[in-house]
Protein backbone atom coordinates (compact mmCIF):
# COMPACT_ATOMS: atom_id res chain seq x y z
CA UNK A 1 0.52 -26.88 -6.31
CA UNK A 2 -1.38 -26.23 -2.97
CA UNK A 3 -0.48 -22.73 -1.88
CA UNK A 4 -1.87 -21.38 1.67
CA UNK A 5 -1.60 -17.61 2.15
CA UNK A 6 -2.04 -16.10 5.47
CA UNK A 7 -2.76 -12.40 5.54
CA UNK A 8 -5.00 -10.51 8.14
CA UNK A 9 -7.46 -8.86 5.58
CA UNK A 10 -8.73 -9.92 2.14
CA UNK A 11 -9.56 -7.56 -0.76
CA UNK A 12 -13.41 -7.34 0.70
CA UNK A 13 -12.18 -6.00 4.10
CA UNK A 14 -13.67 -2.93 4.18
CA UNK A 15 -9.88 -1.62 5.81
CA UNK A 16 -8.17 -2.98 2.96
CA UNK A 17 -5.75 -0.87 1.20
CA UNK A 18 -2.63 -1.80 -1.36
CA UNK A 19 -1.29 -4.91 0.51
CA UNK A 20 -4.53 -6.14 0.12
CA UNK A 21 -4.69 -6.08 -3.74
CA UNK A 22 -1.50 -6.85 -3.65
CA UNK A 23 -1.94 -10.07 -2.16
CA UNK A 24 -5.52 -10.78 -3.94
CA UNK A 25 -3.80 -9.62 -7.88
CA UNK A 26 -1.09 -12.14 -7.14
CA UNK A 27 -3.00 -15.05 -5.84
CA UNK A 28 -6.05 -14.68 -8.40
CA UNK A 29 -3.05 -15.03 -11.13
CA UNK A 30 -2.28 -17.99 -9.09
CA UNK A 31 -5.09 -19.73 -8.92
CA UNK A 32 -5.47 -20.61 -12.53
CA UNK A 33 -3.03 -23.29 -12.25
CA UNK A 34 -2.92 -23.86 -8.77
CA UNK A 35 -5.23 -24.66 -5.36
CA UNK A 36 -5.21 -21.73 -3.70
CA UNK A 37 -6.76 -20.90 -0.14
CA UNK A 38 -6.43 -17.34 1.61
CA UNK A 39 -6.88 -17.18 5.44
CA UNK A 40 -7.39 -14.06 7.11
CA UNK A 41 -9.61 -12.25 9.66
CA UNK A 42 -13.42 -12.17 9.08
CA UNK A 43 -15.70 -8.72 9.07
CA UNK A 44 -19.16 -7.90 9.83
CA UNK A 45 -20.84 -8.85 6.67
CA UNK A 46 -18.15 -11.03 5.09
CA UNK A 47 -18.96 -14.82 4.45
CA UNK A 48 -16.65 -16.92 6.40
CA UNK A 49 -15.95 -19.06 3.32
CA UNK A 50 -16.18 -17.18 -0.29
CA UNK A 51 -14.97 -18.79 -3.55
CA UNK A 52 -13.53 -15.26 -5.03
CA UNK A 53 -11.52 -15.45 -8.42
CA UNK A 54 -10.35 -19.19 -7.87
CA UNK A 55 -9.18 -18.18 -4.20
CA UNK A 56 -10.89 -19.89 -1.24
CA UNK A 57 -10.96 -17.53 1.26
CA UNK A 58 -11.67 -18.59 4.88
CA UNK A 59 -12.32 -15.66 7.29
CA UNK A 60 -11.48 -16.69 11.08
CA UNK A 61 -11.65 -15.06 13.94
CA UNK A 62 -11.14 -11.11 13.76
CA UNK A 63 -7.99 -8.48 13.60
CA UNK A 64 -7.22 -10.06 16.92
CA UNK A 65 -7.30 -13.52 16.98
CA UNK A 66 -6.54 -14.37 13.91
CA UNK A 67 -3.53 -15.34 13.89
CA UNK A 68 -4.20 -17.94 16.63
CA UNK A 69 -7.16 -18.99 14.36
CA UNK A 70 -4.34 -19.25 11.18
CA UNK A 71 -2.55 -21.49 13.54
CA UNK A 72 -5.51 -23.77 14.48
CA UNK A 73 -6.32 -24.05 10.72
CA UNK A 74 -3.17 -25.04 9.75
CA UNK A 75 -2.89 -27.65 12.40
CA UNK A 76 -6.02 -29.09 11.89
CA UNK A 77 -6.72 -28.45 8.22
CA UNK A 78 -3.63 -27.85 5.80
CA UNK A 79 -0.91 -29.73 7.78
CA UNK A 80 1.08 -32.20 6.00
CA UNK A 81 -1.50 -31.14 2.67
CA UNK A 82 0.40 -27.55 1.87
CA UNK A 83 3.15 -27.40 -1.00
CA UNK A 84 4.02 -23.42 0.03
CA UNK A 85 2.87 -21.53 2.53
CA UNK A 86 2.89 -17.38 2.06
CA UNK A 87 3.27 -15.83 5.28
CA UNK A 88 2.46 -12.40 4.63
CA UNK A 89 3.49 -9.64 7.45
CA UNK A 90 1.33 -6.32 7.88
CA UNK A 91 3.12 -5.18 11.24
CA UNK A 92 2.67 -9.01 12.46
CA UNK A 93 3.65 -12.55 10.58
CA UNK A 94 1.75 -15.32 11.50
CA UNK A 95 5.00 -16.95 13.01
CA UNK A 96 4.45 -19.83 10.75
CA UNK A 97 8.73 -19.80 11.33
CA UNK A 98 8.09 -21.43 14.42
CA UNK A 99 5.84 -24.40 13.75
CA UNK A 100 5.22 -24.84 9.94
CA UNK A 101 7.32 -26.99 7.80
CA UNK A 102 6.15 -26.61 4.42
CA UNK A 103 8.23 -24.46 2.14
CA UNK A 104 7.54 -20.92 2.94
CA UNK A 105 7.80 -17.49 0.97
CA UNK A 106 7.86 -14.79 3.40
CA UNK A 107 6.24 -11.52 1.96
CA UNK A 108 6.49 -8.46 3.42
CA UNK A 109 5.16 -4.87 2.46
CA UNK A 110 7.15 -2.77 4.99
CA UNK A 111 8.18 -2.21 8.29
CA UNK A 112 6.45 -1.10 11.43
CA UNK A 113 9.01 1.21 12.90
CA UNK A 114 7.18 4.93 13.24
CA UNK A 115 3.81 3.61 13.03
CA UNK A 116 4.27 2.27 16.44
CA UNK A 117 4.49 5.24 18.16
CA UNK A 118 1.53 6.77 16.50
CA UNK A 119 -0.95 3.81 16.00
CA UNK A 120 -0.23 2.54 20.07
CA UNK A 121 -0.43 4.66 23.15
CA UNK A 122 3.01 3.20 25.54
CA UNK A 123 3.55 0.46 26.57
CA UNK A 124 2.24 -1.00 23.76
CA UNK A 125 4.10 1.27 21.46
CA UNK A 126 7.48 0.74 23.32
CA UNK A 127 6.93 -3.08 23.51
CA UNK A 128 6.11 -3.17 19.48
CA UNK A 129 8.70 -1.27 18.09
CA UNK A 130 11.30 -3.17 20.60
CA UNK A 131 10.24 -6.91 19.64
CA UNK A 132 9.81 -6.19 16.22
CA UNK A 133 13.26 -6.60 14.59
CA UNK A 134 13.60 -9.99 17.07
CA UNK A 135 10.38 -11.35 15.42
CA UNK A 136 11.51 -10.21 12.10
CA UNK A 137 14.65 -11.82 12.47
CA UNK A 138 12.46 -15.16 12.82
CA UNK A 139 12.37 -15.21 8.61
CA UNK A 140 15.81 -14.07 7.96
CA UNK A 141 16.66 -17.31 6.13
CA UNK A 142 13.13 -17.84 4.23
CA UNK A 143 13.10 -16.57 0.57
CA UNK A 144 11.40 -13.13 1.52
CA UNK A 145 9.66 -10.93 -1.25
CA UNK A 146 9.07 -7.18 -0.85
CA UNK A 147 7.33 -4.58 -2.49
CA UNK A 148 10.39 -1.88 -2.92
CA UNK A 149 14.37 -1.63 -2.70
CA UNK A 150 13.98 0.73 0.77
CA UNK A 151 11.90 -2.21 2.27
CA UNK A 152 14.61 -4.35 0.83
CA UNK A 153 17.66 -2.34 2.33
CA UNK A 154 15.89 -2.60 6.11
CA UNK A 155 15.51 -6.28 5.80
CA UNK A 156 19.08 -6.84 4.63
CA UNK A 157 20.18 -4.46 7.85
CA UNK A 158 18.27 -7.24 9.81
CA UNK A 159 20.44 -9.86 8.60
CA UNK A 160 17.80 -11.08 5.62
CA UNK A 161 19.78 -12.57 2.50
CA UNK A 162 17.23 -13.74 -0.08
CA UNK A 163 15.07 -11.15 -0.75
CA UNK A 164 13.82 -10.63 -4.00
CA UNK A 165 11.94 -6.99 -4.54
CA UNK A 166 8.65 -7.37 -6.86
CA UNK A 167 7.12 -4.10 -6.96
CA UNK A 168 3.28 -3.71 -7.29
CA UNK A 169 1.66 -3.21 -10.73
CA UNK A 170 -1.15 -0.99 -11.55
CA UNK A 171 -4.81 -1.40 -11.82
CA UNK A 172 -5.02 1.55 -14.49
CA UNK A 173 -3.52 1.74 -17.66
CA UNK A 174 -1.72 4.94 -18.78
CA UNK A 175 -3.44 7.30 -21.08
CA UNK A 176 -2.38 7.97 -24.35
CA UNK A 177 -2.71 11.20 -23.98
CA UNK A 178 -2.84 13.74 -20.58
CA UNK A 179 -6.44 13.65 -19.65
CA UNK A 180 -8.28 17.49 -19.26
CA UNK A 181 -8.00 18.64 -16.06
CA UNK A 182 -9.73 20.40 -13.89
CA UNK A 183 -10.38 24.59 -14.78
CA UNK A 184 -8.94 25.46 -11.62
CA UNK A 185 -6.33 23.79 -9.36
CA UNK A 186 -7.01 19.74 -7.99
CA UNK A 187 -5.08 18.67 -5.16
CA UNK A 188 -6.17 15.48 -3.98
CA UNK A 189 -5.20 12.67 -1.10
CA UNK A 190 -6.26 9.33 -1.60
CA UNK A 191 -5.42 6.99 1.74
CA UNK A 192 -6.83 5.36 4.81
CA UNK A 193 -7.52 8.20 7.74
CA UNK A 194 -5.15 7.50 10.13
CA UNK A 195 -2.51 9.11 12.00
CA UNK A 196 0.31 6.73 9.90
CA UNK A 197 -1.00 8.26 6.76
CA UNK A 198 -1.01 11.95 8.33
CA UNK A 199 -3.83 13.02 6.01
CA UNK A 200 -3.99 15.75 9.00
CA UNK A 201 -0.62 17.19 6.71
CA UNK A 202 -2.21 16.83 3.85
CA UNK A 203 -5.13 19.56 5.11
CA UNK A 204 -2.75 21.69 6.23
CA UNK A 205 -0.72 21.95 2.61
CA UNK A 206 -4.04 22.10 0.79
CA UNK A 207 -4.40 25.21 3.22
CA UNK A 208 -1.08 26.60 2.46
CA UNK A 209 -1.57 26.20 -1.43
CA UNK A 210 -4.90 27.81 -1.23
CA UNK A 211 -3.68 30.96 0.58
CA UNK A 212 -1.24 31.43 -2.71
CA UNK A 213 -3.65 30.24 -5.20
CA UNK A 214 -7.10 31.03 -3.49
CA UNK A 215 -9.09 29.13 -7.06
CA UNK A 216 -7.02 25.97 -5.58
CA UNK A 217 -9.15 23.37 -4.23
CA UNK A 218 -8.87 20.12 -2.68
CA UNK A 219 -10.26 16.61 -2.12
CA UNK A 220 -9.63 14.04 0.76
CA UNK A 221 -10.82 10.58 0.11
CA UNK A 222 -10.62 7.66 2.78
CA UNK A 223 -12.27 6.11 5.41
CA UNK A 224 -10.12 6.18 9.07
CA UNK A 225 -10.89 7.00 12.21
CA UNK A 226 -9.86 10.68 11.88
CA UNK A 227 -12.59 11.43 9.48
CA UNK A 228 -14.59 12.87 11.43
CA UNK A 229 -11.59 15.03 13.18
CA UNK A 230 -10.80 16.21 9.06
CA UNK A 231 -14.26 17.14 8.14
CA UNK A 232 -14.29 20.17 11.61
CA UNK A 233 -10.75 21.24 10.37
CA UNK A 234 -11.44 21.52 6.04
CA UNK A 235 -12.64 24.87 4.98
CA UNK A 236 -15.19 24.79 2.71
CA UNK A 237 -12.82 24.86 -0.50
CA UNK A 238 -11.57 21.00 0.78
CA UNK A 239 -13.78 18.14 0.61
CA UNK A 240 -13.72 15.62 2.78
CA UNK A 241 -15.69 12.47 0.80
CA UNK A 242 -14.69 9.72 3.10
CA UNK A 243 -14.42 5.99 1.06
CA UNK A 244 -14.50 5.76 -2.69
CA UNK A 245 -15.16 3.44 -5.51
CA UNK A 246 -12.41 2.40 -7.78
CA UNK A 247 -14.30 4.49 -10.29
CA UNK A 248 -15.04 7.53 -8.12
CA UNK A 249 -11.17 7.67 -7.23
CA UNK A 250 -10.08 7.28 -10.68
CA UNK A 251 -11.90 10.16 -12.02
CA UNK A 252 -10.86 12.05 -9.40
CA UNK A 253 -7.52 11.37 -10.11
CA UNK A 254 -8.21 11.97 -13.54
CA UNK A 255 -9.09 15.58 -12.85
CA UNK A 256 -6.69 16.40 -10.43
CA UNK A 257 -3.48 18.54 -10.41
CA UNK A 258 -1.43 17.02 -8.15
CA UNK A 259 -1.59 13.89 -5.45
CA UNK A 260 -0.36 14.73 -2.06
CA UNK A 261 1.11 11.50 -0.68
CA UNK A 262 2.05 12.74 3.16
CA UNK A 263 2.25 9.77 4.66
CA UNK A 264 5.51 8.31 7.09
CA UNK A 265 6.43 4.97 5.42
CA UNK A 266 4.82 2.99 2.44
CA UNK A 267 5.86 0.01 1.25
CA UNK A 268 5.39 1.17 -2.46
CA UNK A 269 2.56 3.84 -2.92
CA UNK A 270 -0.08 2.17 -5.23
CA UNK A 271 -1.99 5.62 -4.96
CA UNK A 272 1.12 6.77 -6.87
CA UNK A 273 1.30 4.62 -9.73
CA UNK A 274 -2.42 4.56 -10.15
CA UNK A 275 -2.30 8.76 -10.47
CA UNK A 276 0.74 8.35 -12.72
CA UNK A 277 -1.00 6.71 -15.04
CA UNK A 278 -3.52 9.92 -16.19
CA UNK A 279 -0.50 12.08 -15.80
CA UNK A 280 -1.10 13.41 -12.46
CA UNK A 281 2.32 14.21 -10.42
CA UNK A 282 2.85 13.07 -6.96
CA UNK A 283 4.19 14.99 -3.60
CA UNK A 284 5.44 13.11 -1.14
CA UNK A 285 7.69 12.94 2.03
CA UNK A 286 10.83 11.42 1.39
CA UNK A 287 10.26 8.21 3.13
CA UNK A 288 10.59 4.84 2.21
CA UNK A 289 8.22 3.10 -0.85
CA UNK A 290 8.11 6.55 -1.65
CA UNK A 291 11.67 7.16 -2.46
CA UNK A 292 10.94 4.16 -4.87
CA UNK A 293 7.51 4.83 -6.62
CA UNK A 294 8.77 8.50 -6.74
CA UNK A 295 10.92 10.05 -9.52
CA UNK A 296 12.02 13.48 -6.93
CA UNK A 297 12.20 15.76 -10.32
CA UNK A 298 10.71 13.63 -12.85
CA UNK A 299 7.50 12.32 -11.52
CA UNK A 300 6.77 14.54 -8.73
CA UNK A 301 9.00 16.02 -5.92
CA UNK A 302 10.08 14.50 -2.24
CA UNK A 303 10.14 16.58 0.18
CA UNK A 304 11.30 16.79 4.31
CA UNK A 305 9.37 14.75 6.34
CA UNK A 306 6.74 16.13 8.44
CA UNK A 307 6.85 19.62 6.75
CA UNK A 308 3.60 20.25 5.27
CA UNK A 309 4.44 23.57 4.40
CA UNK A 310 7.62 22.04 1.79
CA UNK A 311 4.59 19.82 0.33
CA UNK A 312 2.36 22.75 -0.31
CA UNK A 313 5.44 24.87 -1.98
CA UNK A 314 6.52 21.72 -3.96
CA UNK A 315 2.87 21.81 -5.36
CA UNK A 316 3.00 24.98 -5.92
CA UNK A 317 5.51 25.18 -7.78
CA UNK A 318 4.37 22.70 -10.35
CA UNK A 319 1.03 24.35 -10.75
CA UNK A 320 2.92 27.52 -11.45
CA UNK A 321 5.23 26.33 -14.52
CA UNK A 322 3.16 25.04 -17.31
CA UNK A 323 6.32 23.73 -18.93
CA UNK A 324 6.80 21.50 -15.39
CA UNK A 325 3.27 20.37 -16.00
CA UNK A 326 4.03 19.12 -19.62
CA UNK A 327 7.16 17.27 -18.36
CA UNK A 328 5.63 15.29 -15.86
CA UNK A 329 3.02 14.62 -17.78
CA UNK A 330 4.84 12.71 -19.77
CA UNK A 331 6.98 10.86 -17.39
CA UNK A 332 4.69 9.92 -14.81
CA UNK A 333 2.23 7.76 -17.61
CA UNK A 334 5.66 6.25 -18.91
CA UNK A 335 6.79 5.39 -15.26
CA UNK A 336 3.03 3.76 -14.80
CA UNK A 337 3.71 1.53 -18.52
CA UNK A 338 6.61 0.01 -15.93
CA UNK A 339 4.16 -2.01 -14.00
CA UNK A 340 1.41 -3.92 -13.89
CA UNK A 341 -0.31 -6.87 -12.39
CA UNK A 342 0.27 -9.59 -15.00
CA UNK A 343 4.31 -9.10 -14.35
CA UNK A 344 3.90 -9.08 -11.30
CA UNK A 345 2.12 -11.98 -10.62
CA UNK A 346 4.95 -13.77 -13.32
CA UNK A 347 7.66 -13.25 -10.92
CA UNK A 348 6.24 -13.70 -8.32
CA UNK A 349 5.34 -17.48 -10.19
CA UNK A 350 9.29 -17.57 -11.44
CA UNK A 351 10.49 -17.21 -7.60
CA UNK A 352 8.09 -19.99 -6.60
CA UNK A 353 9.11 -22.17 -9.06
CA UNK A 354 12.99 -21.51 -8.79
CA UNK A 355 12.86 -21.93 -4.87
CA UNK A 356 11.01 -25.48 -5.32
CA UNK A 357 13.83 -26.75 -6.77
């Protein structure tokens, strides 16, 4: 099968986050059996063709215009030599609704809504967040796959019928046991440095939590454009380290406490899962992908919205009840054993293969 996947980032972007591996576990899976070609928007340094674990990825244009460059390619390139097109939406589809013809899976991580308002200054921001349930609507009748049932409930208020929910799966495996942690309290944020992500929140728990537990320290790891706004704010008992390897975040998640997860609408939370798996509970707003890759009691707690201070008490709390401790412990490594890539990827094949006929 010839599969074309439009997305505007690949794996190498250096702004990639979960949608991103996402898209790259799924289609490596893919292309063991299948011809496989990513398009998506090129970066300084990145090779505008790469052969990257069986995927051909062609980088066009840039976060702008590449969706006018996916269109070009298609015209010009894959038309009338596609079997399935995967039109994946990260605030914007690639409108292939309007002019493709090939079978089509749309995928789709989560809505825009809030982020709107915080990522845009008006008009933009008014125009976005008005147009984007008409665009949406565009896909209503495509097979659709999403990352989470609260993704899943917003589409089906849009009038969206097939939609089949494939959650992500994990790049860590949980440990048999919990690992050590840390002597004194971890709290740690993992996430890109943005205003959708309100890291900003997760400074001002890690100040509340110190002020009750002043051996409590904390780590924020990202890149964003509000780094440099975090690094003036932390005290010296938070650490600000900016972007991480795979292995620099994983120990730290290893070691930490608790994961602060602050931000106003995930699709899933892969920074969830992945700190489930060494036994490291989760605080998070209750938003949605949270609500889903969150067990509120079991796996972590989900608190109000926007109230940094609930976050910081939530935390508290848990670092204040060994028995709590124990008990999550234990649930958040057997919530991780739920997922991982290779099921994912095998559903994601089953829907393929059930829609083709």
């Amino acid at each position: 099968m010839r599969i074309l996947c439009f997305n505007w980032r690949d794996i190498k972007n250096p702004a990639a986050g979960g949608a991103e591996v996402y898209t790259h576990e799924i289609l490596k899976r893919l292309a063991k059996k299948n011809d496989v070609t990513l398009l998506c928007a090129g970066f300084k340094g990145g090779a505008g063709n790469e052969m990257l674990d069986g995927i051909n990825i062609a980088r066009k244009g840039n976060a702008l215009t590449v969706y006018l460059e996916a269109f070009w390619h298609y015209w010009n390139v894959h038309r009338g030599k596609t079997d399935l097109i995967i039109d994946e939406c990260n605030t914007l589809p690639f409108f292939t609704a309007l002019y493709a013809k090939e079978r089509t899976v749309f995928l789709i991580h989560q809505l825009a809504v809030e982020f709107w308002n915080l990522e845009l200054p008006p008009p933009f921001s008014w125009i976005g967040r008005f147009l984007e349930p008409f665009y949406l609507r565009l896909y209503s009748k495509h097979l659709t796959v999403t990352v989470s049932d609260s993704t899943r409930q917003d589409l089906a208020r849009l009038g969206f019928r097939n939609i089949k929910v494939i959650p992500n799966g994990s790049n860590v495996k949980p440990r048999e046991t919990v690992p050590k942690k840390a002597k004194e309290p971890v709290i740690l944020f993992v996430g890109r440095l943005k205003k959708a992500k309100k890291p900003l929140d997760a400074l001002q728990a890690m100040a509340r939590i110190h002020e009750k537990l002043p051996k409590a320290n904390g780590f924020i790891v990202g890149d964003g454009y509000l780094k440099d706004e975090l690094k003036r704010q932390a005290p010296d008992y938070i650490k600000v380290l900016g972007r991480a390897s795979a292995k620099e975040k994983y120990m730290l998640m290893e070691r930490a406490h608790v994961l602060l997860v602050p931000g106003i609408r995930e699709g899933w939370g892969q920074v969830v899962i992945e700190a489930n798996a060494f036994g490291t509970p989760c605080v998070g707003y209750d938003v949605p992908g949270l609500r889903d890759s969150i067990q509120d009691g079991k796996t972590g707690y989900l608190v109000q919205t926007g109230d940094a201070d609930a976050m910081a008490d939530a935390t508290v709390k848990i670092l204040n009840d060994r028995k709590l401790r124990v008990k999550f412990g234990k649930n958040t490594r057997e919530w991780n054993r739920n997922f991982s890539w290779e099921k994912t990827a095998k559903d994601f094949q089953k829907i393929i293969e059930l829609s083709d006929k």
